[in-house]
PDB file of N, CA and C in Angstrom:
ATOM      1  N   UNK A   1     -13.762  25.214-135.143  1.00  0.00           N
ATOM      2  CA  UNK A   1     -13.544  25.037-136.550  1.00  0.00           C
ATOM      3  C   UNK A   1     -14.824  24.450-137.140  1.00  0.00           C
ATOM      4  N   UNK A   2     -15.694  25.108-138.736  1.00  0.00           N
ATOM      5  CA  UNK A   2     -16.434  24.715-138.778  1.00  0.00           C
ATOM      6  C   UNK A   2     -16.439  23.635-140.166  1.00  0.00           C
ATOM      7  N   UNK A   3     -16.639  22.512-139.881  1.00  0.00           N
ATOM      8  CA  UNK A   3     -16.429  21.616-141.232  1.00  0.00           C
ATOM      9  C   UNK A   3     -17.506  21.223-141.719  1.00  0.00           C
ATOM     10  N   UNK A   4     -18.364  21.859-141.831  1.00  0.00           N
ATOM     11  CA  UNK A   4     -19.785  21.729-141.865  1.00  0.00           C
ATOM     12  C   UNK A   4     -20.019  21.273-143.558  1.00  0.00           C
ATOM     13  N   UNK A   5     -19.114  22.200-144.481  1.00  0.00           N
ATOM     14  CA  UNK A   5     -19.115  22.314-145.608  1.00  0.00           C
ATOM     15  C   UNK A   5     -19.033  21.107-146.419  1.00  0.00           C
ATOM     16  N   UNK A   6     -17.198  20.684-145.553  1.00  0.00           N
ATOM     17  CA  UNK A   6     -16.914  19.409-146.378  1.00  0.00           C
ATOM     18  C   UNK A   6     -17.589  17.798-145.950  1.00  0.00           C
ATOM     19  N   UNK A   7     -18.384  18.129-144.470  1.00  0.00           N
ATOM     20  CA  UNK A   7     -19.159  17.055-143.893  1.00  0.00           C
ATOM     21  C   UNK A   7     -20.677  17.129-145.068  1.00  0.00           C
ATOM     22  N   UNK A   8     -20.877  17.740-145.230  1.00  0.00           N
ATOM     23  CA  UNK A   8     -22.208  17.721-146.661  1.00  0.00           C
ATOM     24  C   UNK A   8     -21.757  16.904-148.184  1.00  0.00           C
ATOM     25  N   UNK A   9     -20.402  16.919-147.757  1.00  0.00           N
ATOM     26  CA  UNK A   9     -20.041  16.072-149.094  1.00  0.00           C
ATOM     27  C   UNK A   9     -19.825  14.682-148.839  1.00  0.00           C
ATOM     28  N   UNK A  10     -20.294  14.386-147.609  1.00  0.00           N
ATOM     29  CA  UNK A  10     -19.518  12.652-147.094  1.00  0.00           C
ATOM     30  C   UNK A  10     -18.378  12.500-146.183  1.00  0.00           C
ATOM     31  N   UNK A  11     -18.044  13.430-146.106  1.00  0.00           N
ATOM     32  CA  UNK A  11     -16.798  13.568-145.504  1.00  0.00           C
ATOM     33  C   UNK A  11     -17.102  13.452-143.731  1.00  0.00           C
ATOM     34  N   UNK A  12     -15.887  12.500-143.431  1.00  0.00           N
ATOM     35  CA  UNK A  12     -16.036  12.726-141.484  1.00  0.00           C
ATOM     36  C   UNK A  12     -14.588  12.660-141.155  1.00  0.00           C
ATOM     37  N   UNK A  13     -14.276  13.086-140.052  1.00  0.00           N
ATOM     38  CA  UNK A  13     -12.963  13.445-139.104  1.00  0.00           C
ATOM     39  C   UNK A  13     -12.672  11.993-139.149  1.00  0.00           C
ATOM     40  N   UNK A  14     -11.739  11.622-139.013  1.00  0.00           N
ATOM     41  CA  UNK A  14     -11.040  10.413-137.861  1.00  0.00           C
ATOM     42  C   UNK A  14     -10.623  10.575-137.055  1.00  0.00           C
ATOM     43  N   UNK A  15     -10.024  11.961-136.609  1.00  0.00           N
ATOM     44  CA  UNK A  15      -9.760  12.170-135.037  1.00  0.00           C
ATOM     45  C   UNK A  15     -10.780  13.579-134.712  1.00  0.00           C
ATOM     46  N   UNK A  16     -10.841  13.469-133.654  1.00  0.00           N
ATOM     47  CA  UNK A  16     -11.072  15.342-133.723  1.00  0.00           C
ATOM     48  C   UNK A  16      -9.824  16.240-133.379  1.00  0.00           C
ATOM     49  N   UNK A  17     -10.560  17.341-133.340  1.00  0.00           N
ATOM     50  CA  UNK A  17      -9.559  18.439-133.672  1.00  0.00           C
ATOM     51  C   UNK A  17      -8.267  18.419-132.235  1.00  0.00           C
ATOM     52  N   UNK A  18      -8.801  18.142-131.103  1.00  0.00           N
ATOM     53  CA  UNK A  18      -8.648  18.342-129.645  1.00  0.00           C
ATOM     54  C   UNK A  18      -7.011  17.031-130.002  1.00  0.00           C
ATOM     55  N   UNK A  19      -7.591  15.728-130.538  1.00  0.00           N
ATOM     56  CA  UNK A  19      -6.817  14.876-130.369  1.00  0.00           C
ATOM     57  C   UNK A  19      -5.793  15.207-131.463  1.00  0.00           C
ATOM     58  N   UNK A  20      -5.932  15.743-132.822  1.00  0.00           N
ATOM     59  CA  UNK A  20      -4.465  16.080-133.824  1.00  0.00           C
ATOM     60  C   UNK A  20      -4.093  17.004-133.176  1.00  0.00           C
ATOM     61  N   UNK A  21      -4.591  17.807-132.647  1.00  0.00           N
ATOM     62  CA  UNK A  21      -3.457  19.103-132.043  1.00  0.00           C
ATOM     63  C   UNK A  21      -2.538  18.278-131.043  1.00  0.00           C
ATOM     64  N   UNK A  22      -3.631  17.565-130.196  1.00  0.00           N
ATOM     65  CA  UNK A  22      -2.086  16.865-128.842  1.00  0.00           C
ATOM     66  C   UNK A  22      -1.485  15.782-129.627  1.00  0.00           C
ATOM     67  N   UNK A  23      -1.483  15.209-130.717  1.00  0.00           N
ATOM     68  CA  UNK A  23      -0.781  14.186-131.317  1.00  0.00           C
ATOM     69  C   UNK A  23       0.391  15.369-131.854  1.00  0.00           C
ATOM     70  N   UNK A  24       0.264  15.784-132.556  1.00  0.00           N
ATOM     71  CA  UNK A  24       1.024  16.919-133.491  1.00  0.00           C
ATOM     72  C   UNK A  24       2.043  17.463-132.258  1.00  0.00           C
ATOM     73  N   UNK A  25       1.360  17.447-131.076  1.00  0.00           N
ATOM     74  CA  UNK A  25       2.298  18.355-130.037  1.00  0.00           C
ATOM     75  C   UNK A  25       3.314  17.582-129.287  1.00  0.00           C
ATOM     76  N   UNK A  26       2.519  16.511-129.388  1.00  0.00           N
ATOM     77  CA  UNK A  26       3.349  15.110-128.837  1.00  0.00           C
ATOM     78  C   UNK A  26       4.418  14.752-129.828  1.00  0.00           C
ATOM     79  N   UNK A  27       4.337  14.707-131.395  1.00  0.00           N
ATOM     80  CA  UNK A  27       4.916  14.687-132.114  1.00  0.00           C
ATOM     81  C   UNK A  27       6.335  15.310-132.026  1.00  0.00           C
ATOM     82  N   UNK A  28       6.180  16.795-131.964  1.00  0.00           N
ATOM     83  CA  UNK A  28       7.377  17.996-131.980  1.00  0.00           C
ATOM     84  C   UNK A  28       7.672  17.933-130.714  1.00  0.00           C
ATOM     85  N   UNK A  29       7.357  17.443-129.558  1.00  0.00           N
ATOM     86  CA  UNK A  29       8.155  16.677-127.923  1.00  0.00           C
ATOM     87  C   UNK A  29       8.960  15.816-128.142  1.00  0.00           C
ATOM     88  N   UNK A  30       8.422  15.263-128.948  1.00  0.00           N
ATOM     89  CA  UNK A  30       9.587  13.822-129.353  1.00  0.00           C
ATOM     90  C   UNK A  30      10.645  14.054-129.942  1.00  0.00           C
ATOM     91  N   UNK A  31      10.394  14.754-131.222  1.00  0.00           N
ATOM     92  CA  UNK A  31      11.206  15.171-132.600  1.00  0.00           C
ATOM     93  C   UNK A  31      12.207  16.378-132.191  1.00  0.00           C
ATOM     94  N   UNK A  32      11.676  17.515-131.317  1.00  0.00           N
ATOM     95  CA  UNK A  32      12.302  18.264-131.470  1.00  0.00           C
ATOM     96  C   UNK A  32      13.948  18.667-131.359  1.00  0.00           C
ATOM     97  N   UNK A  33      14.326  17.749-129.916  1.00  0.00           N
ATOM     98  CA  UNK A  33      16.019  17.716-130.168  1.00  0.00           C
ATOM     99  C   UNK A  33      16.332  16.535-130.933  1.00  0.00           C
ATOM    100  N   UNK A  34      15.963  15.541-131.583  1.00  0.00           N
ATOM    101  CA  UNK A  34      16.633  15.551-133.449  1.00  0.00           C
ATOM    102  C   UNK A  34      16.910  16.541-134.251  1.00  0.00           C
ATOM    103  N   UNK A  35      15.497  17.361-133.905  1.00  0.00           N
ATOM    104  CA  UNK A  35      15.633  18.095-135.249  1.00  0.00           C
ATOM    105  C   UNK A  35      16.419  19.426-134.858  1.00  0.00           C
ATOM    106  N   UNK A  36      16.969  19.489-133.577  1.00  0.00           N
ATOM    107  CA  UNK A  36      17.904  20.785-133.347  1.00  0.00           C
ATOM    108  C   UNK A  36      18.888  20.111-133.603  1.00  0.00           C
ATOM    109  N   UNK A  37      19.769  18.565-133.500  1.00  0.00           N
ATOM    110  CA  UNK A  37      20.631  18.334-134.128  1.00  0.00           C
ATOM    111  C   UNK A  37      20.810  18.725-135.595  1.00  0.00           C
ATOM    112  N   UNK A  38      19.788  18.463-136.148  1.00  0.00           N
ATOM    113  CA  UNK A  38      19.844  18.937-138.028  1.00  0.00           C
ATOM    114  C   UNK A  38      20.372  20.093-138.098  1.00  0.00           C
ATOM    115  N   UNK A  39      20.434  21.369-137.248  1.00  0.00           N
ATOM    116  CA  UNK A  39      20.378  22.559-137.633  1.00  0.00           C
ATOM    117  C   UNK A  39      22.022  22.992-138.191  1.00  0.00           C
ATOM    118  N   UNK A  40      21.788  23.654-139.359  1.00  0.00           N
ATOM    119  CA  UNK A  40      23.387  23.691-139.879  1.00  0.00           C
ATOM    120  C   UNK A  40      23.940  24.750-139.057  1.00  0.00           C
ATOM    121  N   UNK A  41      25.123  24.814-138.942  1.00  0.00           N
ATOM    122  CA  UNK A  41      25.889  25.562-137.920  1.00  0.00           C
ATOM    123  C   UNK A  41      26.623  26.820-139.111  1.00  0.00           C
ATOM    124  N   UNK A  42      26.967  27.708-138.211  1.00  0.00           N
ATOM    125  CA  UNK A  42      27.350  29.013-138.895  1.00  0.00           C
ATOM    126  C   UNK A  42      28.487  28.577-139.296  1.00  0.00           C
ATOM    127  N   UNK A  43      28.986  28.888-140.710  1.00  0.00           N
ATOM    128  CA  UNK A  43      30.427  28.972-141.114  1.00  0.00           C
ATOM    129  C   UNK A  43      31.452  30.424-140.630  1.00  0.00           C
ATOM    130  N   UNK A  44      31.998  30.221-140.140  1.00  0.00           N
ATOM    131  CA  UNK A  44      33.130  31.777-139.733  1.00  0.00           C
ATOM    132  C   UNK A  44      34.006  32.359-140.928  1.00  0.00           C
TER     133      UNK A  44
END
């Protein structure tokens, strides 16, 4: 990914890319059977 653009304006990462993807993935490991509880169930 190239951020070359918005790094010319001042701009810097706080994580890199490597570490939000495994946070984000770690995230939806955690979350995910909550969030299959949420799922509304079919009416008959």
């Amino acid at each position: 990914m190239d951020s070359s653009r918005i790094q010319a304006l001042g701009w810097t990462p706080e994580i890199s890319l490597e570490q939000g993807v495994a946070g984000a993935y770690r995230w939806y490991l955690d979350n995910k059977i909550a969030g299959a509880a949420r799922q509304p169930t079919a009416v008959a």
